[in-house]
N, C-alpha and C. Protein backbone atom coordinates (compact mmCIF):
# COMPACT_ATOMS: atom_id res chain seq x y z
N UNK A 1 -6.25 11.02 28.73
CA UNK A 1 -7.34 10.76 27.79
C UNK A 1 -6.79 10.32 26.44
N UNK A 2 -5.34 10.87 25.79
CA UNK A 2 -4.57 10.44 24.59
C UNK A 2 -4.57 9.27 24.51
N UNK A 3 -4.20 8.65 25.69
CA UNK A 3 -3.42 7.28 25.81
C UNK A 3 -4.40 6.41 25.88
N UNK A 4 -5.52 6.79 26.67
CA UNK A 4 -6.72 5.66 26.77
C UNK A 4 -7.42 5.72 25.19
N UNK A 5 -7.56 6.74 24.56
CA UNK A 5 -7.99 6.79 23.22
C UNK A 5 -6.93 5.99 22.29
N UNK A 6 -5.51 5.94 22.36
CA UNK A 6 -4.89 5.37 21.52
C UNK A 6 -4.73 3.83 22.25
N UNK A 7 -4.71 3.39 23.18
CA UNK A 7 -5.27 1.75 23.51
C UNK A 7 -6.54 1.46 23.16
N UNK A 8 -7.49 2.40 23.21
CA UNK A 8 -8.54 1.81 22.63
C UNK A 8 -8.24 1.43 20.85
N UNK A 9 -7.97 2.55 20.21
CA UNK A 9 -7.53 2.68 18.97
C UNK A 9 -6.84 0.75 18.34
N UNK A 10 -6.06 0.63 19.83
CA UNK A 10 -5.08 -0.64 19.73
C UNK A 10 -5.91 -1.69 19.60
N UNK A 11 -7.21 -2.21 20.05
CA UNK A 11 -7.57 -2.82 20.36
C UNK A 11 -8.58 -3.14 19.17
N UNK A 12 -8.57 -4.78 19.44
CA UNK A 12 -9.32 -5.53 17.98
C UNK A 12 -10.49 -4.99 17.59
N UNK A 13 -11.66 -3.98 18.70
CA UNK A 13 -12.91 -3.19 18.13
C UNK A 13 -12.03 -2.28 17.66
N UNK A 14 -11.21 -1.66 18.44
CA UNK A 14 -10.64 -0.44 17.46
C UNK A 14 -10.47 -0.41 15.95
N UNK A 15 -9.65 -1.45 15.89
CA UNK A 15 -9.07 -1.61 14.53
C UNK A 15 -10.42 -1.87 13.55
N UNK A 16 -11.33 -2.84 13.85
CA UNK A 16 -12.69 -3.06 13.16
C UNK A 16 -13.43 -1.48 12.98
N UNK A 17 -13.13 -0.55 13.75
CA UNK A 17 -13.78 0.66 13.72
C UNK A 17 -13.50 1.67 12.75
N UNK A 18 -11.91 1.67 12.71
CA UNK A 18 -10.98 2.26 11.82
C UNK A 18 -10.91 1.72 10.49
N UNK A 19 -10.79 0.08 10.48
CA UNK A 19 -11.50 -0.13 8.87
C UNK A 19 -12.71 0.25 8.28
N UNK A 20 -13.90 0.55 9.49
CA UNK A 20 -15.05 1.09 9.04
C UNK A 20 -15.32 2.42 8.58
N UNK A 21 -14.24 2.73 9.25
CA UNK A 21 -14.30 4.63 9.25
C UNK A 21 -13.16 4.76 7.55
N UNK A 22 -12.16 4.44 7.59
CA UNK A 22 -11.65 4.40 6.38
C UNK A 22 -11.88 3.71 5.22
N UNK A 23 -13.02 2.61 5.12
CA UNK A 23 -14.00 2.22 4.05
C UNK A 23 -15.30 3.33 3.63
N UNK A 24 -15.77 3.82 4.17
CA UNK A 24 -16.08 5.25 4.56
C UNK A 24 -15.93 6.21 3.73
N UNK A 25 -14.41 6.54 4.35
CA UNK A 25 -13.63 7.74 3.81
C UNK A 25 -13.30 7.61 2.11
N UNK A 26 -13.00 6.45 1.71
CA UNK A 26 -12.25 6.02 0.41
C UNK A 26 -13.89 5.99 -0.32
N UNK A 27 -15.07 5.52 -0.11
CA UNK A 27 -16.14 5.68 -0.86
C UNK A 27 -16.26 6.50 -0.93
N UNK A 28 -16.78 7.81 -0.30
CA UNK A 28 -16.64 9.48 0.00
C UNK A 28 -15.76 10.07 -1.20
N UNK A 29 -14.64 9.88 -0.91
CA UNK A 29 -13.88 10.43 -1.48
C UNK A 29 -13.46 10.10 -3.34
N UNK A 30 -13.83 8.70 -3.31
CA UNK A 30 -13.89 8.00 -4.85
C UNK A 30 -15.22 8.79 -5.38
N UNK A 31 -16.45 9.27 -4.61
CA UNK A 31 -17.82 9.30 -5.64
C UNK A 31 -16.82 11.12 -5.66
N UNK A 32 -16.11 11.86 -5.22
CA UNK A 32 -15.85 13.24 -5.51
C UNK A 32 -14.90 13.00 -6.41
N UNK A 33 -13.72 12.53 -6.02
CA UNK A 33 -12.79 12.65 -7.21
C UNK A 33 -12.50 11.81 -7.84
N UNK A 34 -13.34 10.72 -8.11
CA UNK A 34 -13.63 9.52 -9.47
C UNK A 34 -12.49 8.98 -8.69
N UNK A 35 -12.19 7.38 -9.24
CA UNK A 35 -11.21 6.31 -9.19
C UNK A 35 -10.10 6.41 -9.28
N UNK A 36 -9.27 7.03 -10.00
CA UNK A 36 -7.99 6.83 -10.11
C UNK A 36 -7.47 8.14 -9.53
N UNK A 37 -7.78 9.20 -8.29
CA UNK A 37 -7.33 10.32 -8.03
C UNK A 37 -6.44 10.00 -7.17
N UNK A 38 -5.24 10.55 -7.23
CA UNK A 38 -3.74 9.99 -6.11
C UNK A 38 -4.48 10.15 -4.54
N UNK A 39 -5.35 10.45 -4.50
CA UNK A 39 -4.94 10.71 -3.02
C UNK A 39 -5.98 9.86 -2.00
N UNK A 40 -6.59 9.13 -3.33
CA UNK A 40 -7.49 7.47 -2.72
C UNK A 40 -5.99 6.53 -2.44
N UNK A 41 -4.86 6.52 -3.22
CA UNK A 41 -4.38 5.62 -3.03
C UNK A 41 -3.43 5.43 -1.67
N UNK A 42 -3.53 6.68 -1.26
CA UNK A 42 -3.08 7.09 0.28
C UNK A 42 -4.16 5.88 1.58
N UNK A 43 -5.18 6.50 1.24
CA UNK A 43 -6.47 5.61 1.90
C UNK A 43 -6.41 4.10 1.60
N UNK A 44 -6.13 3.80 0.83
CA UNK A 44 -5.96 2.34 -0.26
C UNK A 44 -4.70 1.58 0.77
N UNK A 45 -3.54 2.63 0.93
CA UNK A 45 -2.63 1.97 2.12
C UNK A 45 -2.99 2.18 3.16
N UNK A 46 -3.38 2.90 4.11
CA UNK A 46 -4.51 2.86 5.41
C UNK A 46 -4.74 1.86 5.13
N UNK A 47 -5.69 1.22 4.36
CA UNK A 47 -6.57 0.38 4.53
C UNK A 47 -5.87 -1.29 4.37
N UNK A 48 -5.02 -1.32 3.52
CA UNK A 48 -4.32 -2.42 3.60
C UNK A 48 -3.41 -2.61 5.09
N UNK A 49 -2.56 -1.75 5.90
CA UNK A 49 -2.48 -1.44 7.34
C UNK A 49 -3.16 -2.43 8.28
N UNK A 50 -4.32 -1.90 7.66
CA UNK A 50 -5.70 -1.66 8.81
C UNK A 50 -6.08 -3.84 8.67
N UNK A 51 -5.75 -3.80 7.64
CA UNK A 51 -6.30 -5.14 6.83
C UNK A 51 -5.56 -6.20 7.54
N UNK A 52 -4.01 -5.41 7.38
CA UNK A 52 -2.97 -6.84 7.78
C UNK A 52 -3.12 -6.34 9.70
N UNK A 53 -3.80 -5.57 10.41
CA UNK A 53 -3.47 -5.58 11.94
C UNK A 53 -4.78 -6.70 12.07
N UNK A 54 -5.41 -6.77 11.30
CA UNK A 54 -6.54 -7.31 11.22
C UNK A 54 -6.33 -9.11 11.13
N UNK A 55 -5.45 -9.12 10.39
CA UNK A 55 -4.85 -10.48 9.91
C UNK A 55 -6.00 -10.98 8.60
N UNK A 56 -6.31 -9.64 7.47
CA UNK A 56 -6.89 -10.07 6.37
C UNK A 56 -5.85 -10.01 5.40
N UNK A 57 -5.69 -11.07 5.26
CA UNK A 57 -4.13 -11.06 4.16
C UNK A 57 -4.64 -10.42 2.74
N UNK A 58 -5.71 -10.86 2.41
CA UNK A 58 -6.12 -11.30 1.11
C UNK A 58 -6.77 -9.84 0.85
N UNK A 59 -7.60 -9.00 1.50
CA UNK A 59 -8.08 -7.84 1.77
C UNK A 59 -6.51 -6.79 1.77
N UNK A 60 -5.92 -7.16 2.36
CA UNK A 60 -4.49 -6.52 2.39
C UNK A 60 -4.19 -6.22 0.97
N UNK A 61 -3.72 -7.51 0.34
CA UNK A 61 -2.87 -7.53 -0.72
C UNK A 61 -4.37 -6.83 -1.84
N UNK A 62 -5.12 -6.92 -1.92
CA UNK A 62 -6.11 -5.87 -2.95
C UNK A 62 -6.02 -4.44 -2.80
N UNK A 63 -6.05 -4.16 -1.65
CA UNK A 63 -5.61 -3.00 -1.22
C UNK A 63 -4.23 -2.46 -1.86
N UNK A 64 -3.31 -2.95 -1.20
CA UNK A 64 -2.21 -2.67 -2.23
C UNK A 64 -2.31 -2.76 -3.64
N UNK A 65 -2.69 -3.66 -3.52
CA UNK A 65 -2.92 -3.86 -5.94
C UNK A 65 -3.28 -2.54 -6.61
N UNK A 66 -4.47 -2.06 -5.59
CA UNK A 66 -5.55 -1.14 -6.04
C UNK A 66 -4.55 0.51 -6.13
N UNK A 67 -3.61 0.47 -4.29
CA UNK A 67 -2.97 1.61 -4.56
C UNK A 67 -1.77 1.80 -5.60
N UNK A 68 -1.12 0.51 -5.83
CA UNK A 68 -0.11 0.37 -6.82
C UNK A 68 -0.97 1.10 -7.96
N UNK A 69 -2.17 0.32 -8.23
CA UNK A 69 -2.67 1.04 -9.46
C UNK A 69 -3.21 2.49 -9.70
N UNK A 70 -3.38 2.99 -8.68
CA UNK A 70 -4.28 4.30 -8.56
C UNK A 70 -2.43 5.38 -8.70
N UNK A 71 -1.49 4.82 -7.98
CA UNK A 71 0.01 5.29 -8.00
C UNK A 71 0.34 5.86 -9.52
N UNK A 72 0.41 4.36 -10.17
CA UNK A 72 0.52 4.23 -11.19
C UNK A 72 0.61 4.94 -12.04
N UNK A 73 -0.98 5.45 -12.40
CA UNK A 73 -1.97 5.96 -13.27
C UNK A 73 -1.53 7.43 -12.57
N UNK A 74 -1.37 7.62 -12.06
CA UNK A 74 -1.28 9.34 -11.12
C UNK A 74 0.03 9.86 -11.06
N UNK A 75 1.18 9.32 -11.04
CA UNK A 75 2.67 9.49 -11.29
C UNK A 75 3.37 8.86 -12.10
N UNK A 76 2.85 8.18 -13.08
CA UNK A 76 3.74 7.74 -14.35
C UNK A 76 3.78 5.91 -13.40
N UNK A 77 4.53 5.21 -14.32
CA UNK A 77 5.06 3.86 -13.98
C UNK A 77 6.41 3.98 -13.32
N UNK A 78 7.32 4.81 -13.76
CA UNK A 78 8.76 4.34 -12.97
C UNK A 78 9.25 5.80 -11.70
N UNK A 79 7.88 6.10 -11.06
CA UNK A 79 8.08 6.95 -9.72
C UNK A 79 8.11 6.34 -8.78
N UNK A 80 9.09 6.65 -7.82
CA UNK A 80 9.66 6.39 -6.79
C UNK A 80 8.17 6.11 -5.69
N UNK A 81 7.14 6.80 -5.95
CA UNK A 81 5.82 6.36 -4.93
C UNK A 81 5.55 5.17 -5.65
N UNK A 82 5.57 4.93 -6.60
CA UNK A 82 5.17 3.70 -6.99
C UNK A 82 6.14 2.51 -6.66
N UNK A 83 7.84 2.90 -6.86
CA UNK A 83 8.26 2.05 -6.24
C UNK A 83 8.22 1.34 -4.69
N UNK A 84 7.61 2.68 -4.13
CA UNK A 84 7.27 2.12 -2.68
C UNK A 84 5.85 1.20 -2.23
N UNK A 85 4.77 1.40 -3.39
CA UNK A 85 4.02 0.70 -3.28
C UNK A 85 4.25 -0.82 -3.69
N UNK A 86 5.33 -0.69 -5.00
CA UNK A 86 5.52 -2.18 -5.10
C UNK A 86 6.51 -2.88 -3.80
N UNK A 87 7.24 -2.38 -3.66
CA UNK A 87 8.01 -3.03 -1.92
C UNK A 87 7.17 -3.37 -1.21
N UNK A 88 6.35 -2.53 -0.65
CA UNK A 88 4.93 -3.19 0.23
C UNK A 88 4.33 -4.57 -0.29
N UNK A 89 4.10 -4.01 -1.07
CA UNK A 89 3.16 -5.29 -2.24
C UNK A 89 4.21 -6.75 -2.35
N UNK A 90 5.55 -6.62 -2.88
CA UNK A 90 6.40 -7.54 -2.50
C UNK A 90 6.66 -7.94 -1.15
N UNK A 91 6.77 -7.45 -0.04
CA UNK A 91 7.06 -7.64 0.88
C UNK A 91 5.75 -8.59 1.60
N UNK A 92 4.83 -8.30 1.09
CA UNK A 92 3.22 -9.18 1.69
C UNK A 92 3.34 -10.14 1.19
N UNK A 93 3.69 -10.30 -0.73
CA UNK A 93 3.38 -11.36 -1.45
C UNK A 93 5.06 -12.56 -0.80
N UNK A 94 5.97 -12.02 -0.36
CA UNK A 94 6.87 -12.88 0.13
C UNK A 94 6.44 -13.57 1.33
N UNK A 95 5.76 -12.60 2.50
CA UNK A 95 5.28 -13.43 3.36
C UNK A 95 4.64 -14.48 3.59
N UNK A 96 3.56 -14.68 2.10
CA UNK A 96 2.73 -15.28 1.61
C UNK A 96 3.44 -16.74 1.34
N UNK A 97 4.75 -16.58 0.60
CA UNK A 97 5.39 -17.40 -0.10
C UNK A 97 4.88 -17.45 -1.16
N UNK A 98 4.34 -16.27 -2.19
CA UNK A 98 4.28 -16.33 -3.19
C UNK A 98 5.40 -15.72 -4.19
N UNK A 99 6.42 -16.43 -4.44
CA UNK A 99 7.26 -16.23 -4.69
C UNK A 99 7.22 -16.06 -6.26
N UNK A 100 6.85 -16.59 -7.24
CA UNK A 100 6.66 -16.08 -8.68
C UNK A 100 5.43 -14.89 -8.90
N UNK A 101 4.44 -14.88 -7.87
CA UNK A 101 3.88 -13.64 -8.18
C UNK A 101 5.14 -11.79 -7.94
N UNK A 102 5.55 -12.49 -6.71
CA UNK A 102 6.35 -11.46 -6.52
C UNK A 102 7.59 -10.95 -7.50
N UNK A 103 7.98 -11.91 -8.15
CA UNK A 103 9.45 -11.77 -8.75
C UNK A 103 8.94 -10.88 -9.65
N UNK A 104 8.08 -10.62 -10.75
CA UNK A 104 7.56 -9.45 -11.83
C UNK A 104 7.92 -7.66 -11.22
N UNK A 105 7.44 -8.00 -9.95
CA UNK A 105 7.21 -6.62 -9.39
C UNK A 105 8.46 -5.98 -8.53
N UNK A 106 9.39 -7.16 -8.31
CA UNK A 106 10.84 -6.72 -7.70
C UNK A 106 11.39 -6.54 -8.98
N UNK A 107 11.63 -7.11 -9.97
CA UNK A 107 12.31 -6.57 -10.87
C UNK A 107 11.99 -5.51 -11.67
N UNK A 108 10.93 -5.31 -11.46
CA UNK A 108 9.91 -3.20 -11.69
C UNK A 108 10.21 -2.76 -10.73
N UNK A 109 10.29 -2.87 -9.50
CA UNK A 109 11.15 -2.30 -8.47
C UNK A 109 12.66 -2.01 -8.77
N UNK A 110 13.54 -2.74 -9.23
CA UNK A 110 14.87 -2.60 -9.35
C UNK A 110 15.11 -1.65 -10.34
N UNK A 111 14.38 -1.85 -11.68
CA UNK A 111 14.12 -0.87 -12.81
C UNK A 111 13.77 0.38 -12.07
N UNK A 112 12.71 0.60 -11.48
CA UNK A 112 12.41 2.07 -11.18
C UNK A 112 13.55 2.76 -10.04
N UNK A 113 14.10 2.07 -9.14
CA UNK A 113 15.35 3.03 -8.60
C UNK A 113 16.58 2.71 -9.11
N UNK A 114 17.00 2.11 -10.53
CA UNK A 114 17.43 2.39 -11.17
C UNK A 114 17.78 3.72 -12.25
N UNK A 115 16.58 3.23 -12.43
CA UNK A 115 16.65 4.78 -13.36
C UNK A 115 15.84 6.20 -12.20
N UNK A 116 15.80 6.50 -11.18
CA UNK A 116 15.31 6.92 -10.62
C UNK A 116 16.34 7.36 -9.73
N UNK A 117 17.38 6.57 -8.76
CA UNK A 117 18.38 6.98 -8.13
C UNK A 117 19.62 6.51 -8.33
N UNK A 118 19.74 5.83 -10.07
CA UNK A 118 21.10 5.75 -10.07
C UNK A 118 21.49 3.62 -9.60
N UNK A 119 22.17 3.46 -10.52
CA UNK A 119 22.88 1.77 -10.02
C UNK A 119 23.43 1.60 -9.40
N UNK A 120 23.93 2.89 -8.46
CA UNK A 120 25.13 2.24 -7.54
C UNK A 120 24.22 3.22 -5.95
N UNK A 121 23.22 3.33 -6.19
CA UNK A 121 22.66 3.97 -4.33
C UNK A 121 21.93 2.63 -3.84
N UNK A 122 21.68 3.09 -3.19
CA UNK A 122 21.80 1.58 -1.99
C UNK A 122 20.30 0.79 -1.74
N UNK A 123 19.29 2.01 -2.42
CA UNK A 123 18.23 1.28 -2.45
C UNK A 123 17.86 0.70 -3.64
N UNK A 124 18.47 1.01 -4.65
CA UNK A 124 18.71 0.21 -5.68
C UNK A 124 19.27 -1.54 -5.40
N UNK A 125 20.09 -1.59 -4.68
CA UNK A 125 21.39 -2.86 -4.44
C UNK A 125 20.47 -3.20 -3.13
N UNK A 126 19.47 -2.92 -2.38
CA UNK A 126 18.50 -3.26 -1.59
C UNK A 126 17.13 -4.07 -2.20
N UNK A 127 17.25 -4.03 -3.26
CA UNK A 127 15.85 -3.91 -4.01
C UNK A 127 16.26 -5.34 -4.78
């Protein structure tokens, strides 16, 4: 019954179901703990996930914007969750070939595990 529930899960209604259910969840949860509460921006990546299995690029990358920003605002600018939201966020906007949108946010990436883990660890010299 796992397995037939997680192929269904796989499958293009699935995924349309799961964006419905986690558009849902993130309204729910924004009218309780207002806009900028960390733990929409959890849902905010779900939903970008959910966006790109979907093949909504553009829905994707807002999603991310939104959790970068909700990150942001909830752990300072140069935390390591935030650096992981900008990698995501770079990593979409490269696929894109948007290559000058991206360059701002890799080099706020490089800054934050810089001062975060040091110039010589590896996700720094990754970044």
């Amino acid at each position: 019954i796992d397995r037939v529930k997680e192929l269904a899960a796989d499958s293009l209604e699935g995924k349309k179901e799961r964006l419905i259910k986690l558009q849902k969840d993130l309204a729910e949860k924004e009218a309780v703990l207002g806009s900028k509460h960390r733990d929409l921006a959890i849902l905010c990546l779900e939903l970008a996930d959910t966006h790109l299995q979907l093949i909504q690029i553009d829905e994707a990358e807002k999603q991310l914007k939104r959790a970068l920003l909700i990150t942001e605002t909830s752990y300072g600018k140069t935390n390591l969750k935030v650096g992981s939201c900008l990698g995501r966020l770079i990593d979409l906007l490269l696929s894109q070939k948007k290559y000058a949108e991206a360059e701002p946010f890799g080099w706020r990436l490089i800054q934050i595990n810089q001062e975060m883990l040091g110039p010589d660890h590896i996700e720094t010299a990754q970044a």
